[in-house]
Protein backbone atom coordinates (compact mmCIF):
# COMPACT_ATOMS: atom_id res chain seq x y z
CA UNK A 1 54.07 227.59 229.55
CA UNK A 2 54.07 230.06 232.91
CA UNK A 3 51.85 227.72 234.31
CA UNK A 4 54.68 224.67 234.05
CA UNK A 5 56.99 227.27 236.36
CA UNK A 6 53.94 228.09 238.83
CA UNK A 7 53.26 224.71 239.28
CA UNK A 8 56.80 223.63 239.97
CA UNK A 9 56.79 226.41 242.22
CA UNK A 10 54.03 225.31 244.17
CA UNK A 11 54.97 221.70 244.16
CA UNK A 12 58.27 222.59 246.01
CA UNK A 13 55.97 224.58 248.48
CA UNK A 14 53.88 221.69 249.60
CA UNK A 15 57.80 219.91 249.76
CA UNK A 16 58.97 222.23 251.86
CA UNK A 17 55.73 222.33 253.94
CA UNK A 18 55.43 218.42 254.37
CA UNK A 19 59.26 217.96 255.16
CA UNK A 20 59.19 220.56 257.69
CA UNK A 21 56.33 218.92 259.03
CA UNK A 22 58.07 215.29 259.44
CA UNK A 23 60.82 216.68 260.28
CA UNK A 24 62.77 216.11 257.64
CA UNK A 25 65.14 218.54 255.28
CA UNK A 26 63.71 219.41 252.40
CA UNK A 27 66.57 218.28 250.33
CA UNK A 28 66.30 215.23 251.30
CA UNK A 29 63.26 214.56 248.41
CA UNK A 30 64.06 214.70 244.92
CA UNK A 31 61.38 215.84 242.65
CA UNK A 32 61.06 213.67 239.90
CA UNK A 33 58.63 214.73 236.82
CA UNK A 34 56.63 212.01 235.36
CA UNK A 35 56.43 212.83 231.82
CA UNK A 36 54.34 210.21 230.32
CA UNK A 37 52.04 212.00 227.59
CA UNK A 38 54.06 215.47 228.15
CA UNK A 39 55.24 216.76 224.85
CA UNK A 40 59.35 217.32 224.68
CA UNK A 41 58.75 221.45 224.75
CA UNK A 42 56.83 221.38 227.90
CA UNK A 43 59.24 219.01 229.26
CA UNK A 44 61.89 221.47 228.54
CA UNK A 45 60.38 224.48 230.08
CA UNK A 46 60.44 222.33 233.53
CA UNK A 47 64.31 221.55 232.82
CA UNK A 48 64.86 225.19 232.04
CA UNK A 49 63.17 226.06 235.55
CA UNK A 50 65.58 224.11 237.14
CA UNK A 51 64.67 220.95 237.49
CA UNK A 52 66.36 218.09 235.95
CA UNK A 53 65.02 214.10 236.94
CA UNK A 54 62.29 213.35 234.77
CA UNK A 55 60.66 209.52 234.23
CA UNK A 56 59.05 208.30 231.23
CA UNK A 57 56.70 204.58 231.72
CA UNK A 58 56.48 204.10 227.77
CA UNK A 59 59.21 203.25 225.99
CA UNK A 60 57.50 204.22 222.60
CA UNK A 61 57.53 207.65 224.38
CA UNK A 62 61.02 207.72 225.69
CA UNK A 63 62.53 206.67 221.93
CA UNK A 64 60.19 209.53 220.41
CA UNK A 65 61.34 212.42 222.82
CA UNK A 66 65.09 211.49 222.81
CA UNK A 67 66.95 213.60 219.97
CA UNK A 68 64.45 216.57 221.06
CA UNK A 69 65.83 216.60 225.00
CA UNK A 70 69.12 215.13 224.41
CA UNK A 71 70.51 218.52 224.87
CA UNK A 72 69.26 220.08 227.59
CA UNK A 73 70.91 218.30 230.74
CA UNK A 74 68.68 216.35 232.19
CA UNK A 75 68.56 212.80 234.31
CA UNK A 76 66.21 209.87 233.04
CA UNK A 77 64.64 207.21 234.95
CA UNK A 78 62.63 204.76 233.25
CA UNK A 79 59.05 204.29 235.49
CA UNK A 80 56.97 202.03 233.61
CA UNK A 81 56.37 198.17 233.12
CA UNK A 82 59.74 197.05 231.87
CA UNK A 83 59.17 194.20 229.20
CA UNK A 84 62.87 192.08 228.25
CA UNK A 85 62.21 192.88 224.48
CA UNK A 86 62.54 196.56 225.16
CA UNK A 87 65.62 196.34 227.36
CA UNK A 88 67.77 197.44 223.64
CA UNK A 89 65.79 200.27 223.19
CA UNK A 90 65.89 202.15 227.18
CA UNK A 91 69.84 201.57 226.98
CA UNK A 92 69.80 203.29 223.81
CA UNK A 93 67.78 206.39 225.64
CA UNK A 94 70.99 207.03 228.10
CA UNK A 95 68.54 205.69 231.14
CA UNK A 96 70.02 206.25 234.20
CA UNK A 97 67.75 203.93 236.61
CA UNK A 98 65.45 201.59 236.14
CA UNK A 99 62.46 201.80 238.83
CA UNK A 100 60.62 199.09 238.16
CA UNK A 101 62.34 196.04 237.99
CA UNK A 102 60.08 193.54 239.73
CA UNK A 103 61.54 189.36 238.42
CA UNK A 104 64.60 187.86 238.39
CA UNK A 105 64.60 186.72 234.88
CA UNK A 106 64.28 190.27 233.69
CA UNK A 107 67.01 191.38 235.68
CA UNK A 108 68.89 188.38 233.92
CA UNK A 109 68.28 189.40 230.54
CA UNK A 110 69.03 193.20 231.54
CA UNK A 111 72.20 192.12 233.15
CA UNK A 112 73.37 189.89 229.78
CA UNK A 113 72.90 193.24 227.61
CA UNK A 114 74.40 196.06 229.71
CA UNK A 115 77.45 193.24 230.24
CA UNK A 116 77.59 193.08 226.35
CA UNK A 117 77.86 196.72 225.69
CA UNK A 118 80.19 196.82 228.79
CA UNK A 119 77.33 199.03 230.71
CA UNK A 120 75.79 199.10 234.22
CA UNK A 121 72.99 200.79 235.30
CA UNK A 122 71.26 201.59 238.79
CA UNK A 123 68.04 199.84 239.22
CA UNK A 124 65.04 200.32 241.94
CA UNK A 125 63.08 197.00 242.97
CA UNK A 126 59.82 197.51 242.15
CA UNK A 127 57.04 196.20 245.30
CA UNK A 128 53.69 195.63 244.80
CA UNK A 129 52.49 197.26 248.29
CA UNK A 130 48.85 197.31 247.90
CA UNK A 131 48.34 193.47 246.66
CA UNK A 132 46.67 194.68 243.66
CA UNK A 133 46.26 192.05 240.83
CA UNK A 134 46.14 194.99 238.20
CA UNK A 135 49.81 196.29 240.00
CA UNK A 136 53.32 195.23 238.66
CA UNK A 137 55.88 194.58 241.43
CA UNK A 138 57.16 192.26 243.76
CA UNK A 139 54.66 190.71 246.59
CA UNK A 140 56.25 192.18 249.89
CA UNK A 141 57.02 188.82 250.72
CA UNK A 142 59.53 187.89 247.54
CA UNK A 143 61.26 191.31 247.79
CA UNK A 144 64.14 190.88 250.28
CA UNK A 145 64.72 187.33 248.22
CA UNK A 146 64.71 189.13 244.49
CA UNK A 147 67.21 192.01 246.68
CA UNK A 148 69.63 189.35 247.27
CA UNK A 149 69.32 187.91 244.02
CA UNK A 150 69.59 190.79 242.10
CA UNK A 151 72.80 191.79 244.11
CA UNK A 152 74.64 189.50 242.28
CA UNK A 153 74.31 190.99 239.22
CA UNK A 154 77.29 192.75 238.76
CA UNK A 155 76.36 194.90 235.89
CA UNK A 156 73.21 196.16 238.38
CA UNK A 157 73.32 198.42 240.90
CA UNK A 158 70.46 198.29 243.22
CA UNK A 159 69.87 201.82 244.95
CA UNK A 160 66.58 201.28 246.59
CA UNK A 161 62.94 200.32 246.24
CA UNK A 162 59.71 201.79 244.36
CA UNK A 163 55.92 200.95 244.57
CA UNK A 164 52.80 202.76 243.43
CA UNK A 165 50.39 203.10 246.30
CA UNK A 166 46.72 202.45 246.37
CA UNK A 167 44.56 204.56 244.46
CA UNK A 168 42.37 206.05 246.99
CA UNK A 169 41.35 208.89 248.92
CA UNK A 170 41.72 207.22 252.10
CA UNK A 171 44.94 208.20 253.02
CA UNK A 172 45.28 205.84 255.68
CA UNK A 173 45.21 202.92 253.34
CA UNK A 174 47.66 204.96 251.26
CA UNK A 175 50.22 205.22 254.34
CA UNK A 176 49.84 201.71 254.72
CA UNK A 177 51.44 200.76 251.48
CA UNK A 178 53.95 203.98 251.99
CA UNK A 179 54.84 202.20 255.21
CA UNK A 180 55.20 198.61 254.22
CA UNK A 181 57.96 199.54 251.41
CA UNK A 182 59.77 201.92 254.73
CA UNK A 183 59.77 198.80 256.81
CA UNK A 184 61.11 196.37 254.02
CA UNK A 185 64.20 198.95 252.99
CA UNK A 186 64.79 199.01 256.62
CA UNK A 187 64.94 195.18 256.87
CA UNK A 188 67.16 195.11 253.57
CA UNK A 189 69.72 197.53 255.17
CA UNK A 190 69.78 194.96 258.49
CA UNK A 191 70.94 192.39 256.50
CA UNK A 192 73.81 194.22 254.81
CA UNK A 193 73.80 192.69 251.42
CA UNK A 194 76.84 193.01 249.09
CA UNK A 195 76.20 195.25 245.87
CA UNK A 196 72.78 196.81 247.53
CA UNK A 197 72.10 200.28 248.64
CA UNK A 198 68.76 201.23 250.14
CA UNK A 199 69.18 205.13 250.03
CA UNK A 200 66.40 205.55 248.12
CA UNK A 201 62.43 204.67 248.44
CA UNK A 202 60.40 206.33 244.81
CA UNK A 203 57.11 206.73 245.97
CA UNK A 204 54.45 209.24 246.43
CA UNK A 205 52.71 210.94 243.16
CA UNK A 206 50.20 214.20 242.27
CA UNK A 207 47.50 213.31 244.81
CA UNK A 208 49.43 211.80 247.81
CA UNK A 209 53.11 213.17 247.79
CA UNK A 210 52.65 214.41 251.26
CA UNK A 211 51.74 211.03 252.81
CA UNK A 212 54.61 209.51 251.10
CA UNK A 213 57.28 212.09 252.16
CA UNK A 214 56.09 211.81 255.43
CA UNK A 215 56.55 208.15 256.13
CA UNK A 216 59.84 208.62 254.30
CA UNK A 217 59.92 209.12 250.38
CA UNK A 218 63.29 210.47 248.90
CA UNK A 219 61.97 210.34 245.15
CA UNK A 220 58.09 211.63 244.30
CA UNK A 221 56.74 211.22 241.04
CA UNK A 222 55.08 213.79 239.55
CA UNK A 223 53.12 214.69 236.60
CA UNK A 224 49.68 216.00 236.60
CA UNK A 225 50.35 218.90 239.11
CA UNK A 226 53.34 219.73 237.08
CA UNK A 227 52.03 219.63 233.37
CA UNK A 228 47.92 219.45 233.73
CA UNK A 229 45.23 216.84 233.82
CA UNK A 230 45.61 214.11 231.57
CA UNK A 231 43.09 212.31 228.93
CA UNK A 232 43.25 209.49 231.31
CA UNK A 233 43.24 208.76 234.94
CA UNK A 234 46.83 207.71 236.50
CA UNK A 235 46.07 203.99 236.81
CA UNK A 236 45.51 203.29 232.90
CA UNK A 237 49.31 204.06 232.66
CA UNK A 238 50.23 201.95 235.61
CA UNK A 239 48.26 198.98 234.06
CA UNK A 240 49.47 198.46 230.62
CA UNK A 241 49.22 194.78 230.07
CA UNK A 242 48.47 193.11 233.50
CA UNK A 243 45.22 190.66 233.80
């Protein structure tokens, strides 16, 4: 379990290092621990080092580390492919955000529940930067339109935008996406929309957190250089049902 602490540790570091580099304050980027396949005691030791957003992308997952985490104080983001039929079970979770709302008719239905149970919740639009066919999000292009729609949602507060970048060691290509989702916040906050903030752009993970914070991450996602290597690579999580 020392190792959880000496990673966390070191993942601060290379914070500290690439916001000083940019130019940026350090507090500026919230560390958020991807906890997908992370069992709830090494989750815990994390939260008991001081850190305290974590984000789960399976709802199965989320339901079955609930009672064990409920409490140590902690903040929960749901990360993963958000299906309508398992809007019931997140709320029941005490999700804070949702990250990865990407259609209007899902906001709908999420909108129709949390207004039943007298709820709201802060949401991220989720933008599918790198024009993947096996990524979830919006197409850049639909984003500022799904913004607006969204917006009127009372019972949904939209806080910012999330995307996964490309999976590759070129980091250029990576920026490209990072810089695409910078440039479409900073169109969204031109147009001044009602209901919409755009304080907040999730991306960056493990392998290219640096990148991201550079061209202006405030959330980064991270898992494997937190809690160890996983069975599988990061993109059979991303795609769970796409194709």
């Amino acid at each position: 379990m020392d190792e959880i602490v000496t990673n966390l540790q070191q993942i601060l570091k290379r914070i500290e290092v690439s916001c000083n580099r940019a130019g940026r304050n350090p507090e500026e980027v919230k560390l958020l621990l991807a906890t997908k396949t992370v069992p709830a005691e090494r989750i815990k030791v994390a939260l008991n080092a001081g850190q305290t957003l974590i984000g789960e992308n399976k709802v199965q997952e989320l339901k079955e580390k609930f009672e064990a985490l409920k409490e140590t104080p902690h903040t929960k983001h749901f990360i993963g492919h958000l299906q309508s039929n398992k809007i019931k079970d997140i709320l029941k979770c005490n999700v804070a955000c949702i990250q990865s709302l990407d259609r209007f008719d899902l906001a709908e239905k999420l909108h129709q529940r949390l207004q039943a149970e007298g709820k709201t919740i802060e949401v991220f639009i989720q933008v599918n930067t790198s024009d993947e066919e096996s990524k979830f999000g919006a197409s850049p292009e639909s984003t500022i339109e799904l913004v607006k729609q969204v917006a009127q949602l009372e019972a949904l507060k939209v806080k910012g935008l999330m995307t996964i970048g490309l999976f590759s060691y070129e980091t250029e290509k990576v920026r490209a996406c990072f810089r695409l989702l910078k440039s479409i916040q900073q169109q969204i906050i031109g147009l001044k929309i009602s209901n919409v903030e755009m304080n907040e752009l999730s991306m960056g993970m493990s392998g290219d957190m640096e990148t991201a914070i550079e061209e202006g991450a405030t959330i980064i996602r991270v898992g494997t250089a937190v809690f160890g290597q996983r069975i599988y690579p990061d993109s059979y999580y991303w795609n769970e049902s796409k194709g």
